[in-house]
Protein backbone atom coordinates (compact mmCIF):
# COMPACT_ATOMS: atom_id res chain seq x y z
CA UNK A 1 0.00 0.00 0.00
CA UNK A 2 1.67 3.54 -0.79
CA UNK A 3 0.85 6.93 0.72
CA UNK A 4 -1.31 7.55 -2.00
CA UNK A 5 -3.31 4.42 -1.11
CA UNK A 6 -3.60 5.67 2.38
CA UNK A 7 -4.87 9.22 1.94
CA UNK A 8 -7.76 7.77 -0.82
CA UNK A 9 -9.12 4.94 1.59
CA UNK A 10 -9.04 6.37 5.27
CA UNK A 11 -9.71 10.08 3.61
CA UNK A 12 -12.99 10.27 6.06
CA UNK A 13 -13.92 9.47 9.50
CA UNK A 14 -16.33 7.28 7.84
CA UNK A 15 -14.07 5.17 5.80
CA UNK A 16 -11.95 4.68 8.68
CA UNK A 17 -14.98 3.21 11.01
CA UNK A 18 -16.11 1.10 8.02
CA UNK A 19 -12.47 -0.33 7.82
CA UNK A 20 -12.43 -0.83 11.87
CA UNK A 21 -15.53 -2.56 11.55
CA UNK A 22 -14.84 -4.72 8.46
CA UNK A 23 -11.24 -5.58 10.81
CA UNK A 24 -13.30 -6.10 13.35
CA UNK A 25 -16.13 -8.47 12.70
CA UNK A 26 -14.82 -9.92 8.72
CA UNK A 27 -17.83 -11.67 8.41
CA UNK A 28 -20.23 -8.91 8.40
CA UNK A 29 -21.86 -10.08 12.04
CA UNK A 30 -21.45 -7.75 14.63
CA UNK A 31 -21.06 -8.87 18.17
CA UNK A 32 -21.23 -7.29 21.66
CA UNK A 33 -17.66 -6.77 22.55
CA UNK A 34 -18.77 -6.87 26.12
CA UNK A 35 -20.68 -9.89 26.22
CA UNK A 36 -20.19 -11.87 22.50
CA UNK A 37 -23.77 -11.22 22.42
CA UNK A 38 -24.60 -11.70 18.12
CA UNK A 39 -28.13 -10.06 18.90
CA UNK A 40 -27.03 -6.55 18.95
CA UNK A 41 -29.13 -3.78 17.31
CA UNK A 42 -28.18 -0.50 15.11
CA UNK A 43 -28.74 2.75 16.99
CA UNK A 44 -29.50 6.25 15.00
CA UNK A 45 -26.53 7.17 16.22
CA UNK A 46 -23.45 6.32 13.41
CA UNK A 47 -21.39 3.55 14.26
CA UNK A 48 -23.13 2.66 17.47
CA UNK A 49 -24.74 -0.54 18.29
CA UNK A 50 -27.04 -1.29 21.43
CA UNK A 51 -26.88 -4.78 23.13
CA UNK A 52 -29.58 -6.06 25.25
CA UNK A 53 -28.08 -8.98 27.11
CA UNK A 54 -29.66 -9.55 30.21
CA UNK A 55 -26.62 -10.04 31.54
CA UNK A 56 -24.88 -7.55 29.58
CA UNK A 57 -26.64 -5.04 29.96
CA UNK A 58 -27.22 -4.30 34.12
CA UNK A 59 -25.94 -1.47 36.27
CA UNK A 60 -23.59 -2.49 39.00
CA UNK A 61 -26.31 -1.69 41.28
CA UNK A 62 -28.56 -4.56 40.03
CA UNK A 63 -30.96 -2.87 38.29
CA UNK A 64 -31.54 -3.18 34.49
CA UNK A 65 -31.05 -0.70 32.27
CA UNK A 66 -31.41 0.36 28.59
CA UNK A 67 -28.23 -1.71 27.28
CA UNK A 68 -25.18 -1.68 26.43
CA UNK A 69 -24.01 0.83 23.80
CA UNK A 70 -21.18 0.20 21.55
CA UNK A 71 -19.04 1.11 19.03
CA UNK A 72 -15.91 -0.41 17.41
CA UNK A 73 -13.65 1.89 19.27
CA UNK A 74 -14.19 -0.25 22.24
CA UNK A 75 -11.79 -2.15 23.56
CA UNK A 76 -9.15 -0.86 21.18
CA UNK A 77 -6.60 1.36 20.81
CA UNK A 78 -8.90 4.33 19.58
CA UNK A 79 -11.29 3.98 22.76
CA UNK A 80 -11.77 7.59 24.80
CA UNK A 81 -9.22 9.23 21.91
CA UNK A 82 -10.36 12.52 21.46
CA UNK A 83 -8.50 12.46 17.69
CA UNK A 84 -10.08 11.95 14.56
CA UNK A 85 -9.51 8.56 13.14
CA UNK A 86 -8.74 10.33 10.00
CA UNK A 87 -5.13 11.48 12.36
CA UNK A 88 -4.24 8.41 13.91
C-alpha cells in the first residue's frame, strides 16, 4: 500500500470506522464486545450498536437498564481518543 493508497481509503472518518468494523467483525456479524452477544441492534446514532443482554446489559447496582451501547472503538486502541480517526 503507498501513501497515495492511504490518503484515498481512510480520507474520512467514515471510511476509517467502516475499515475498523470490516477488521473487526470480517464476516459482516457484529457482536457485543462486552458480552459476545450476536443479537445486537443498530442505533441512530453512526457507528453505534445497542446490546440487550440480560446479563450484559445491568448497572452495577442490580438494576436493568437500557443496554449496552457500543461502538468499534471499544476495547481498542482508539477507545476515549479525542483524535479523529482520520489522524491516527
Amino acid at each position: 500500500m503507498t501513501l497515495k493508497d492511504l490518503e484515498r481509503d481512510y480520507a474520512t472518518e467514515d471510511q476509517c470506522y467502516a475499515a475498523l468494523v470490516a477488521e473487526r467483525w470480517p464476516d459482516g456479524k457484529v457482536i457485543c464486545p462486552r458480552c459476545g452477544n450476536d443479537k445486537v441492534y443498530k442505533i441512530a446514532k453512526p457507528w453505534r450498536w445497542l446490546c440487550k443482554n440480560r446479563e450484559c446489559g445491568t448497572r452495577e447496582s442490580g438494576k436493568p437498564n437500557k443496554g449496552y451501547r457500543f461502538s468499534p472503538l471499544v476495547g481498542s486502541i482508539f477507545e476515549n481518543t479525542n483524535v479523529p480517526l482520520v489522524t491516527w
